[in-house]
N, C-alpha and C. Protein backbone atom coordinates (compact mmCIF):
# COMPACT_ATOMS: atom_id res chain seq x y z
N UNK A 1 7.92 -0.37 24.57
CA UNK A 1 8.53 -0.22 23.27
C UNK A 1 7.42 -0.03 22.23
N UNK A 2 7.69 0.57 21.00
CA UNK A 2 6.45 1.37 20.18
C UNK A 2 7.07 0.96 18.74
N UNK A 3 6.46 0.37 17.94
CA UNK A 3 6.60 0.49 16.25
C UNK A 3 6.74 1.66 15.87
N UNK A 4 6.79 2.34 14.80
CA UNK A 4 6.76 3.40 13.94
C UNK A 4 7.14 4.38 14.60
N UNK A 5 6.64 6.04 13.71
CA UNK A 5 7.70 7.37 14.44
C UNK A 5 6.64 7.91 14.63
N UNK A 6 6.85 8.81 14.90
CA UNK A 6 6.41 10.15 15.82
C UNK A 6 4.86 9.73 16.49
N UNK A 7 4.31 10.71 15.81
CA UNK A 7 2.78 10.61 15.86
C UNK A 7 2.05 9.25 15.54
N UNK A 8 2.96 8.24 14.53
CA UNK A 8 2.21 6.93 14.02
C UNK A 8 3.20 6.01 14.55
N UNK A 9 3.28 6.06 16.02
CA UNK A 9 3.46 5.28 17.27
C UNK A 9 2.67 4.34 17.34
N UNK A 10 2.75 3.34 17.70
CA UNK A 10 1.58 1.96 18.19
C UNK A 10 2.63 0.86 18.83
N UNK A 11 2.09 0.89 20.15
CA UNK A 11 2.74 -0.47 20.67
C UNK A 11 3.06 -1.20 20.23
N UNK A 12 3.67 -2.11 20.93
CA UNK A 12 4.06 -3.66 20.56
C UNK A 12 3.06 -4.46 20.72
N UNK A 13 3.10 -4.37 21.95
CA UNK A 13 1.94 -5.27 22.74
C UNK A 13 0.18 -5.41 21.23
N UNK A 14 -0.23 -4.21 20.99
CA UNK A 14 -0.97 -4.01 19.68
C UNK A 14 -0.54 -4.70 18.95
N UNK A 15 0.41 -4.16 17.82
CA UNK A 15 1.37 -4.90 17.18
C UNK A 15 1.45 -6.55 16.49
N UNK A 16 1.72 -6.66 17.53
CA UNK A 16 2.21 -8.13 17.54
C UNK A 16 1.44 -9.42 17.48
N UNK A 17 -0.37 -9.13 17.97
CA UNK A 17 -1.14 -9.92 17.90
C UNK A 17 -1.40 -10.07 16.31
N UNK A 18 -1.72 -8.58 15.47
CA UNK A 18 -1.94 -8.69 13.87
C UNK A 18 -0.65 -9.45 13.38
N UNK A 19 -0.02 -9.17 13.47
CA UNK A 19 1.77 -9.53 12.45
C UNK A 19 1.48 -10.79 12.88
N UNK A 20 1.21 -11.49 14.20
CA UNK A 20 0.82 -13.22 13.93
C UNK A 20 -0.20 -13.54 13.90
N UNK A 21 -1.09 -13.13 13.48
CA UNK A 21 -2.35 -13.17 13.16
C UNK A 21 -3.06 -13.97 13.96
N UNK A 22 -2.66 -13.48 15.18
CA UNK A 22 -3.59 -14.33 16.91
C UNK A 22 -4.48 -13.12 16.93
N UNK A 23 -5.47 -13.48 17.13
CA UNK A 23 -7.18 -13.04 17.93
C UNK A 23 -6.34 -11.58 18.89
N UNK A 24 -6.85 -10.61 19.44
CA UNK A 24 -6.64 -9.45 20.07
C UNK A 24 -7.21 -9.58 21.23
N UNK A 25 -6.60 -9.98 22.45
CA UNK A 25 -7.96 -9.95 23.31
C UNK A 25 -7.93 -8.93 24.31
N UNK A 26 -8.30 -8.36 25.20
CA UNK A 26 -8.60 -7.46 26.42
C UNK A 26 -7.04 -6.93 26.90
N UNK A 27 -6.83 -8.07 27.28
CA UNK A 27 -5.19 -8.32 27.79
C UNK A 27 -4.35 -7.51 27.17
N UNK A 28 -4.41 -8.13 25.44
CA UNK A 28 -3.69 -7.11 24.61
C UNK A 28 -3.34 -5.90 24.40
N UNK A 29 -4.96 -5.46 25.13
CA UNK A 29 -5.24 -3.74 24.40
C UNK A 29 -5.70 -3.11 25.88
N UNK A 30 -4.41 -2.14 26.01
CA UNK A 30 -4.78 -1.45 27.45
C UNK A 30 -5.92 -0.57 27.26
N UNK A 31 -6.37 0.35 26.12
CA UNK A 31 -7.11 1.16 25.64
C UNK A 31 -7.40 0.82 23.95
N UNK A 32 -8.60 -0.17 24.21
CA UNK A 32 -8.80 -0.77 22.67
C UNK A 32 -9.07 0.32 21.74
N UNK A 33 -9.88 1.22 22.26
CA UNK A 33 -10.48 2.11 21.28
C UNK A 33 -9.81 3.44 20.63
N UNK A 34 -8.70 3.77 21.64
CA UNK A 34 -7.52 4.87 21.44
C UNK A 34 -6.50 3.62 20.58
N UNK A 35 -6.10 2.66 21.01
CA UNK A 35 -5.38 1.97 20.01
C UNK A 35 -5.74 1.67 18.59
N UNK A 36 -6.80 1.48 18.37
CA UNK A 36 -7.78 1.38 17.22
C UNK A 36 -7.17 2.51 16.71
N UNK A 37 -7.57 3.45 17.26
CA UNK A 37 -7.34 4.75 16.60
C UNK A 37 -5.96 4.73 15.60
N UNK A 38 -5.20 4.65 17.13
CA UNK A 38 -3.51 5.05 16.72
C UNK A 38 -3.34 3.85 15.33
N UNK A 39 -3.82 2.76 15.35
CA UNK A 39 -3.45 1.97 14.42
C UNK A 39 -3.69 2.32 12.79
N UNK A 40 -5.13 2.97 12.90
CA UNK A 40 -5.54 3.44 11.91
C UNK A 40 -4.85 4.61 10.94
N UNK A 41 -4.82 5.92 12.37
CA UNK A 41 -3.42 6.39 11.52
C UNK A 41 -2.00 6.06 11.44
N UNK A 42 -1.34 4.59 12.07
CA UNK A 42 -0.49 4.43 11.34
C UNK A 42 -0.65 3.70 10.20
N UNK A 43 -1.24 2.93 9.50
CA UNK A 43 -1.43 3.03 8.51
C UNK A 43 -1.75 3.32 7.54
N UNK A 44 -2.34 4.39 7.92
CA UNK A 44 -2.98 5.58 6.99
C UNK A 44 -0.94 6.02 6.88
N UNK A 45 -0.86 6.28 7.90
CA UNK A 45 0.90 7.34 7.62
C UNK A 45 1.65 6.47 6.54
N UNK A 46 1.72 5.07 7.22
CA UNK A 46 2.56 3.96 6.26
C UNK A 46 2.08 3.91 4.72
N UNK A 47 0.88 3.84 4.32
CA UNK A 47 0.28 4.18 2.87
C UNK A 47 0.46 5.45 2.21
N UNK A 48 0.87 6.34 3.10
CA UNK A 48 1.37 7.65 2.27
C UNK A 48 2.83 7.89 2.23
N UNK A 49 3.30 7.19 3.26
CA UNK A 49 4.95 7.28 2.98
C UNK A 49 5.30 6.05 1.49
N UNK A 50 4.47 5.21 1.52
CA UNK A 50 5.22 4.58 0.57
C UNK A 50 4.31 4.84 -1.07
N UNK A 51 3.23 5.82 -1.35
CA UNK A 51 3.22 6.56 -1.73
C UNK A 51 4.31 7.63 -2.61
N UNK A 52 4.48 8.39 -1.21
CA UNK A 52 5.66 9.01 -1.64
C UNK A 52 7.05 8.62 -2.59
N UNK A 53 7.57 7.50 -1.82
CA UNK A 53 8.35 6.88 -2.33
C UNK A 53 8.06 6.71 -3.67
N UNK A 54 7.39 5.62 -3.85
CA UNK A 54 6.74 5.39 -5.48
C UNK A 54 6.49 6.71 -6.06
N UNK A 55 6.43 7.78 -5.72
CA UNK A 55 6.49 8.72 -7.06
C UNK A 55 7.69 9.31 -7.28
N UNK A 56 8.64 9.14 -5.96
CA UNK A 56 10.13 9.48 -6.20
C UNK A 56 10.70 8.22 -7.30
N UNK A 57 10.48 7.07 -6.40
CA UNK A 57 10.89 5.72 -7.40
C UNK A 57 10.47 5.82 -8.97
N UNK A 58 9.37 6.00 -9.11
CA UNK A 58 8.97 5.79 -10.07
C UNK A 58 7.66 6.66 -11.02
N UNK A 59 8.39 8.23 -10.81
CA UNK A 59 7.76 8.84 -11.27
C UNK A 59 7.00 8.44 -12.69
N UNK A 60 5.33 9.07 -12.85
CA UNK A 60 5.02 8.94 -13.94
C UNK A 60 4.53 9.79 -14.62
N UNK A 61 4.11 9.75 -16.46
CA UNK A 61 4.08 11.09 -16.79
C UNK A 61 2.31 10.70 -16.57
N UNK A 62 1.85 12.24 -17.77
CA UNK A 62 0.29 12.36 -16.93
C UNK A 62 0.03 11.43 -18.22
N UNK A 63 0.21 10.95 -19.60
CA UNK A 63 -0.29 10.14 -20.26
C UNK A 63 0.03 8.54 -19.18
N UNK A 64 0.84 7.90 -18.94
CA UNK A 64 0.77 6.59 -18.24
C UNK A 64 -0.11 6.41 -16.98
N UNK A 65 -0.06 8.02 -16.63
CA UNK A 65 -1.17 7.95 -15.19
C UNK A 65 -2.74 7.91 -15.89
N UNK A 66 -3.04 8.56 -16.69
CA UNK A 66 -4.37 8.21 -16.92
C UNK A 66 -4.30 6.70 -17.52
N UNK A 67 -3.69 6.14 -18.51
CA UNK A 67 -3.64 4.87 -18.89
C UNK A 67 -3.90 3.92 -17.80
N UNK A 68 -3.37 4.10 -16.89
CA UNK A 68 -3.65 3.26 -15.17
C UNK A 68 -4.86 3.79 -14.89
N UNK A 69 -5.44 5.11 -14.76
CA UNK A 69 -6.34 5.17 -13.83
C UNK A 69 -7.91 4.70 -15.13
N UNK A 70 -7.39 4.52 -16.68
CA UNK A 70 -8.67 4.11 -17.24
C UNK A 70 -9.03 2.92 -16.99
N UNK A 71 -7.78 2.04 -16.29
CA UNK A 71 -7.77 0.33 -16.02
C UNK A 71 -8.52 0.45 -15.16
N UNK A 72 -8.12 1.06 -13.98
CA UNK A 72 -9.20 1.37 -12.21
C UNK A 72 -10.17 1.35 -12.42
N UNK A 73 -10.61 2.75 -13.58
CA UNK A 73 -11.92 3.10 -12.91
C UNK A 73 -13.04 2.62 -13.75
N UNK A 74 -12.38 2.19 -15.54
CA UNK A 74 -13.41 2.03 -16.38
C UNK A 74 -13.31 0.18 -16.73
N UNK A 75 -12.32 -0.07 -16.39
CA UNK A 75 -11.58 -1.23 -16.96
C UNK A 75 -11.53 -1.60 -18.07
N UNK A 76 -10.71 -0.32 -19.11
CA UNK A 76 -10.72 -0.61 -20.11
C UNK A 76 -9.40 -0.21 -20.12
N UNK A 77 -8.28 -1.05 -20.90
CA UNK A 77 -7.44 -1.16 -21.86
C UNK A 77 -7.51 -0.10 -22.91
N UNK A 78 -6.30 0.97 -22.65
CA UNK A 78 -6.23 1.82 -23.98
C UNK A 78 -5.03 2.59 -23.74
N UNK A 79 -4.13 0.92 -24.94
CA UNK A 79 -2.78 1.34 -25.00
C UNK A 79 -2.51 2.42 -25.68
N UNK A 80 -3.13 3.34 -26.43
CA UNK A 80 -3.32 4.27 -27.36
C UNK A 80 -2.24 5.82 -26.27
N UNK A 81 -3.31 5.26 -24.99
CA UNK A 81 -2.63 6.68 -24.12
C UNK A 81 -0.90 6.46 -23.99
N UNK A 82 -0.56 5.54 -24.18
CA UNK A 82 0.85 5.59 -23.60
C UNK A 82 1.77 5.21 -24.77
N UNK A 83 1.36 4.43 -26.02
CA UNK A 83 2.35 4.17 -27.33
C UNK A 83 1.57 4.15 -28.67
N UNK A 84 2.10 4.56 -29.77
CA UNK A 84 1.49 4.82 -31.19
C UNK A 84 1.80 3.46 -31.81
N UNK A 85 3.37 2.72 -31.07
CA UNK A 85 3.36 1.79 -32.18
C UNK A 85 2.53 0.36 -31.94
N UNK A 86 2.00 0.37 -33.07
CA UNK A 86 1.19 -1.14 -33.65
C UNK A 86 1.61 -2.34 -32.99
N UNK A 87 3.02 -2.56 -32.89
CA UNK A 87 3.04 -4.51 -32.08
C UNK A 87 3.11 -3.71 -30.96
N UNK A 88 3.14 -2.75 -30.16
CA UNK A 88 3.10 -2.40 -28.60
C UNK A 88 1.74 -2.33 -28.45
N UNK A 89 0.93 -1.81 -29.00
CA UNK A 89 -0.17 -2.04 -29.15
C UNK A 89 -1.06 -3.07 -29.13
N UNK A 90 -0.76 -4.01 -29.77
CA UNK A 90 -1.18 -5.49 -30.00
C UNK A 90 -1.11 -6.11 -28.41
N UNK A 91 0.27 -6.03 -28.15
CA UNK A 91 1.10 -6.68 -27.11
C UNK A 91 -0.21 -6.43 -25.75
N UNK A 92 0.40 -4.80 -25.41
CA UNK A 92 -0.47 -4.43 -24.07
C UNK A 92 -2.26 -4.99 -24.18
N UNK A 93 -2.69 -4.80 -25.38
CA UNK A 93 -4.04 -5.50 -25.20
C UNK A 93 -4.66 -6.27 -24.76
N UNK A 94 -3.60 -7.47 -24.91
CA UNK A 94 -3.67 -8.88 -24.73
C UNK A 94 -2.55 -9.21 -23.35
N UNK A 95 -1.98 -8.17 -22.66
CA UNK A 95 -1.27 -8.75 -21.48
C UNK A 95 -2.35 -9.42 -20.57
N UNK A 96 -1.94 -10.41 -20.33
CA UNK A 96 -2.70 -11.05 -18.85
C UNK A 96 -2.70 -10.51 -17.90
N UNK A 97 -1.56 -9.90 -17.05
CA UNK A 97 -1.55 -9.08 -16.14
C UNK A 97 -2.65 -7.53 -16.15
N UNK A 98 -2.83 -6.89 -17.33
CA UNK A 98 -3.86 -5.76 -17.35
C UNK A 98 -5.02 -6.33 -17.73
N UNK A 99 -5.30 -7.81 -18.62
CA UNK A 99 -6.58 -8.65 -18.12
C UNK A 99 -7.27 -8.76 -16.82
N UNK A 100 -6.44 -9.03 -15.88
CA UNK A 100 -6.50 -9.76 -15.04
C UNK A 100 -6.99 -8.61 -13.97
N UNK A 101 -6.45 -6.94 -14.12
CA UNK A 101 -6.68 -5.72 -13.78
C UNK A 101 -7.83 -5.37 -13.99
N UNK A 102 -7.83 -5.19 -14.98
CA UNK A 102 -9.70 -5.11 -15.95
C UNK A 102 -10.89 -5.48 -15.47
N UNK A 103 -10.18 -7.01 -15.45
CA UNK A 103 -11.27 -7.72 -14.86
C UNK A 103 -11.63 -7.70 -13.66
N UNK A 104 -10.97 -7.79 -12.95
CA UNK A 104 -11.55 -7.49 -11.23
C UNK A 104 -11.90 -5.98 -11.06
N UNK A 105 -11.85 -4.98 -11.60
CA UNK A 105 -12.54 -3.76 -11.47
C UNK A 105 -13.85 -4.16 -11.52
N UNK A 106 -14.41 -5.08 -12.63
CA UNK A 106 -15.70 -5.45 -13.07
C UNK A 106 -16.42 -6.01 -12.04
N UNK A 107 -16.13 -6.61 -11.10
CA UNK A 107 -16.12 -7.88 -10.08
C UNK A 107 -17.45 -7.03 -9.01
C-alpha cells in the first residue's frame, strides 16, 4: 500500500516511521536511497499542491504580495503598500504577529 498519487507515491512502510517520529532503520527501507528520493519529491509535489490551493483560496493582489515579500526578505514593515488610511496604518505597524515576522527574518 502507497501514500500519495501518481508519481509522488511513497510507501507505507517509509511513511509511517516519520508520521511517528520512530528512528528509520534498514528494515524499514527496502531501497533507502530511491526512497529518499521518492520522499523528497513527494513533498516537493505536496508544497506545490497546497501552493496552488492558496492562490485559488486566497488570491492576492501584486500590492499585498510585495507587502509580504518586504516582511521576508527585508524585514521591514510597510503598511504604506497595502492601505493609505492613518489608524490602519498605525495598527499594522505595531501588530505582533508582523513583529514577530520581521524579527525572525533578522535571526
Amino acid at each position: 500500500m502507497s501514500s500519495g498519487r501518481g508519481a509522488f507515491a511513497v510507501s507505507d512502510e517509509v511513511l509511517k516511521p516519520l508520521l511517528e517520529k520512530k528512528p528509520i532503520t534498514p528494515q524499514s527501507l527496502v531501497k533507502p536511497h530511491e526512497e529518499g528520493k521518492l520522499i523528497k519529491k513527494w513533498a516537493s509535489g505536496m508544497i506545490e499542491e497546497l501552493h496552488e490551493a492558496l492562490r485559488v483560496l486566497l488570491p492576492l493582489k501584486k500590492d499585498e504580495l510585495d507587502f509580504i515579500l518586504q516582511i521576508c526578505k527585508s524585514s521591514e514593515i510597510t503598511p504604506e503598500l497595502i492601505t493609505a488610511e492613518k489608524p490602519l496604518l498605525d495598527i499594522i505597524r505595531v501588530h505582533p504577529g508582523l513583529l514577530w515576522a520581521a524579527k525572525e527574518r533578522t535571526l
